[in-house]
N, C-alpha and C. Protein backbone atom coordinates (compact mmCIF):
# COMPACT_ATOMS: atom_id res chain seq x y z
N UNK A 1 267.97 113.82 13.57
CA UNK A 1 267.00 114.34 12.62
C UNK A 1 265.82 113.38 12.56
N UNK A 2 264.59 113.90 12.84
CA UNK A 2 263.30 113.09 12.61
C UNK A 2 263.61 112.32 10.85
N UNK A 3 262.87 111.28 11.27
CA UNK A 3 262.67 110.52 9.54
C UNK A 3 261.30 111.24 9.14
N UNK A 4 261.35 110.97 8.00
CA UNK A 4 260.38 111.40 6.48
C UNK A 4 259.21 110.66 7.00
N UNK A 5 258.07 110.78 6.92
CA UNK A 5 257.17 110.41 6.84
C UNK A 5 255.80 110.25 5.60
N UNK A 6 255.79 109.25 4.71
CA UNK A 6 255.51 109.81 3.37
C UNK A 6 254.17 109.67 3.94
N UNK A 7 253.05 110.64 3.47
CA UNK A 7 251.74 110.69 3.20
C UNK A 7 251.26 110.46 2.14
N UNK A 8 249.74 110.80 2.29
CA UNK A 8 248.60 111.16 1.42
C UNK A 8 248.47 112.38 1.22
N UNK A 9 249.04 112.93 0.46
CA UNK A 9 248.93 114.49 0.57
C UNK A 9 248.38 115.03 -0.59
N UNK A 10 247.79 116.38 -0.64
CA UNK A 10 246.80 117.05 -2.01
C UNK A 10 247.81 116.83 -3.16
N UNK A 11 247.36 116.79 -4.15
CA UNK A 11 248.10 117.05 -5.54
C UNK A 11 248.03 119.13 -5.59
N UNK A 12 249.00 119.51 -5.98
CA UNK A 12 249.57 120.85 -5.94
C UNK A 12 248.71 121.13 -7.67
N UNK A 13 248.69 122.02 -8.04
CA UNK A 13 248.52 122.42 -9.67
C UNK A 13 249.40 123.03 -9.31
N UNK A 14 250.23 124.01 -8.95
CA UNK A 14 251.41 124.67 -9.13
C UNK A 14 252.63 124.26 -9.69
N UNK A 15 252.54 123.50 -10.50
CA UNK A 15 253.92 122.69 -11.15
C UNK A 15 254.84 123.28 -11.99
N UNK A 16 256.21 122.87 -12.20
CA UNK A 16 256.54 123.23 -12.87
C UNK A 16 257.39 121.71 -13.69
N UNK A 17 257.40 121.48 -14.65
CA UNK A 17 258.20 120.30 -15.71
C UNK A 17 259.59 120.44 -15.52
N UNK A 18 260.45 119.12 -15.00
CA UNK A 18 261.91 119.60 -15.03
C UNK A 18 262.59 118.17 -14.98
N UNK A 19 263.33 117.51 -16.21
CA UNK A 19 264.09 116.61 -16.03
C UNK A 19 265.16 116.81 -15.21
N UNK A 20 265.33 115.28 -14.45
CA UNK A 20 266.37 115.21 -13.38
C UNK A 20 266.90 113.78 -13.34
N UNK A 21 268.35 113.57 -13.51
CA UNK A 21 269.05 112.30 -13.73
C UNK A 21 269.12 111.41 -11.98
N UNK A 22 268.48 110.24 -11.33
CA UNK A 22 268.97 109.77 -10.53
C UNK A 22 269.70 108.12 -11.16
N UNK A 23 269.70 107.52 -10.15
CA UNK A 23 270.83 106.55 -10.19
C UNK A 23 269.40 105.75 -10.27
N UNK A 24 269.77 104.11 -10.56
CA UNK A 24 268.31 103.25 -10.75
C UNK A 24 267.92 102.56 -9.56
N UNK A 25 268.73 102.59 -8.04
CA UNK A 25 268.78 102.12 -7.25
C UNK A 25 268.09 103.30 -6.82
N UNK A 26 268.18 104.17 -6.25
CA UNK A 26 267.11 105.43 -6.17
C UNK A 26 265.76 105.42 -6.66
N UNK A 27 265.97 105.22 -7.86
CA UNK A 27 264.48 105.06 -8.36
C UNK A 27 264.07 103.87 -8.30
N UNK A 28 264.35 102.91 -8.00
CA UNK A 28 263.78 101.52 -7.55
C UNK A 28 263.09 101.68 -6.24
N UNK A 29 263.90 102.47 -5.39
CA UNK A 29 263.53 102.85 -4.08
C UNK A 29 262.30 103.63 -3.69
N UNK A 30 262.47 105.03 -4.87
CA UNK A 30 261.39 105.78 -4.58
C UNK A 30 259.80 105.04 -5.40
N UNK A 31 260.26 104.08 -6.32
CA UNK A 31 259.08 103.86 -6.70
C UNK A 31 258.33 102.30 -6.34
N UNK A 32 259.11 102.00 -4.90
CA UNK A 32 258.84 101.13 -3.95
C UNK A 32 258.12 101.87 -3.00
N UNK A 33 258.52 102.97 -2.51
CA UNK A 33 257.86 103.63 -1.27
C UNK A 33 256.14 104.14 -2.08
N UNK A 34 255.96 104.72 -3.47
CA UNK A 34 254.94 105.08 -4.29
C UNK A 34 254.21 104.29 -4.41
N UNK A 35 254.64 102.98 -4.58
CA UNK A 35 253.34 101.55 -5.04
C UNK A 35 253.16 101.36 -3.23
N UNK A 36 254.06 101.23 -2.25
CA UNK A 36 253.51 100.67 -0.85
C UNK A 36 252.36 101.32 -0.55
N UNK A 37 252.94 103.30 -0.77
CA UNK A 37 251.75 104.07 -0.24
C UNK A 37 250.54 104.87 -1.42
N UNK A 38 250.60 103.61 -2.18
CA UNK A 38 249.63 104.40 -3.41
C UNK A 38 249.31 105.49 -3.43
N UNK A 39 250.60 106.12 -4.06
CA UNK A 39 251.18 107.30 -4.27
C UNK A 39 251.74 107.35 -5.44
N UNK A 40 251.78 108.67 -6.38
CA UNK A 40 252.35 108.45 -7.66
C UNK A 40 253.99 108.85 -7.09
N UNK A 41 254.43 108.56 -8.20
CA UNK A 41 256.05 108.51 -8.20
C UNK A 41 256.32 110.06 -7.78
N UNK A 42 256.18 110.75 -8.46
CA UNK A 42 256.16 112.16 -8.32
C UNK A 42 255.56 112.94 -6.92
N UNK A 43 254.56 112.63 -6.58
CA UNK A 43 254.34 113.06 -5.63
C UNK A 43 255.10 112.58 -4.02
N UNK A 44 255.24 111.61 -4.01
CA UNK A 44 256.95 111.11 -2.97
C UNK A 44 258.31 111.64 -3.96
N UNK A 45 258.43 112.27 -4.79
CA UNK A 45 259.42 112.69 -5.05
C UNK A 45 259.35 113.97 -4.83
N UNK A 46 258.51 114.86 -4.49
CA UNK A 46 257.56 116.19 -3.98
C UNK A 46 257.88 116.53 -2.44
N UNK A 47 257.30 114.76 -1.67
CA UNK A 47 257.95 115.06 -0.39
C UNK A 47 258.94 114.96 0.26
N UNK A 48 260.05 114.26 -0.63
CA UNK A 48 261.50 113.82 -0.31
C UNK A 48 262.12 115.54 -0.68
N UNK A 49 261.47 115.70 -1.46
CA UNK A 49 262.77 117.47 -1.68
C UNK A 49 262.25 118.10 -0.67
N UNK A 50 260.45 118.23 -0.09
CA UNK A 50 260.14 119.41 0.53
C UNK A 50 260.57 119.04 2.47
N UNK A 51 261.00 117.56 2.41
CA UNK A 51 261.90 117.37 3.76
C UNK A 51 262.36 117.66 4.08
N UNK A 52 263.85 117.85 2.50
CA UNK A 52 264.99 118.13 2.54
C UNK A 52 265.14 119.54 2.47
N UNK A 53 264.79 120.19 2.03
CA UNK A 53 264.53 121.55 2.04
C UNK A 53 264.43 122.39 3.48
N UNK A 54 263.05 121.34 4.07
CA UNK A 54 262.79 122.05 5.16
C UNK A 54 263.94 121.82 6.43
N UNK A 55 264.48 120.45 5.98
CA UNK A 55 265.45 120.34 7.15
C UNK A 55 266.78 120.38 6.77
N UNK A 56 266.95 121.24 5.87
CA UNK A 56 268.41 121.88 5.39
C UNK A 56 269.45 122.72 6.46
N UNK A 57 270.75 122.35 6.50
CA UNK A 57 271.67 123.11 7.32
C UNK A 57 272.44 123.63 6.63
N UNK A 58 271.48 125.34 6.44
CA UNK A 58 272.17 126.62 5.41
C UNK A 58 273.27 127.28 6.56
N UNK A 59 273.64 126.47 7.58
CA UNK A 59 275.15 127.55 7.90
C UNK A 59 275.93 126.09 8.03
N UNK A 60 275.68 125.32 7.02
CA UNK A 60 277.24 124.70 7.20
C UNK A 60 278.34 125.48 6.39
N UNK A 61 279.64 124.96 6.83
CA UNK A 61 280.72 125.61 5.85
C UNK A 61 281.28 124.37 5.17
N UNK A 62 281.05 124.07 3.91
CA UNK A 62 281.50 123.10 3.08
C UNK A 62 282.19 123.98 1.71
């Protein structure tokens, strides 16, 4: 699987508000990759789902 590549990418207005619990080692992480690529937190948290999303394997059997 190719790695993530975080950008500079547009800010969306299409939002929607939604609390979500991670672990603090996670968020230490993602808001290491946000200050490297002066990027807000949210928006690398934007491209980590739309990765995962895009490179999802919908015929596993789990």
């Amino acid at each position: 699987m190719k790695k993530l590549i975080i950008e500079n990418s547009k800010k969306n207005n299409d939002t929607i508000t939604r609390t979500i619990r991670i672990s603090g080692k996670t968020f230490d992480k993602i808001n290491e990759l946000a200050e490297k690529n002066n990027l807000s937190f949210n928006n690398v948290i934007n491209q980590i789902i739309e990765y995962g999303i895009n490179n999802l394997n919908e015929n596993s059997e789990n």
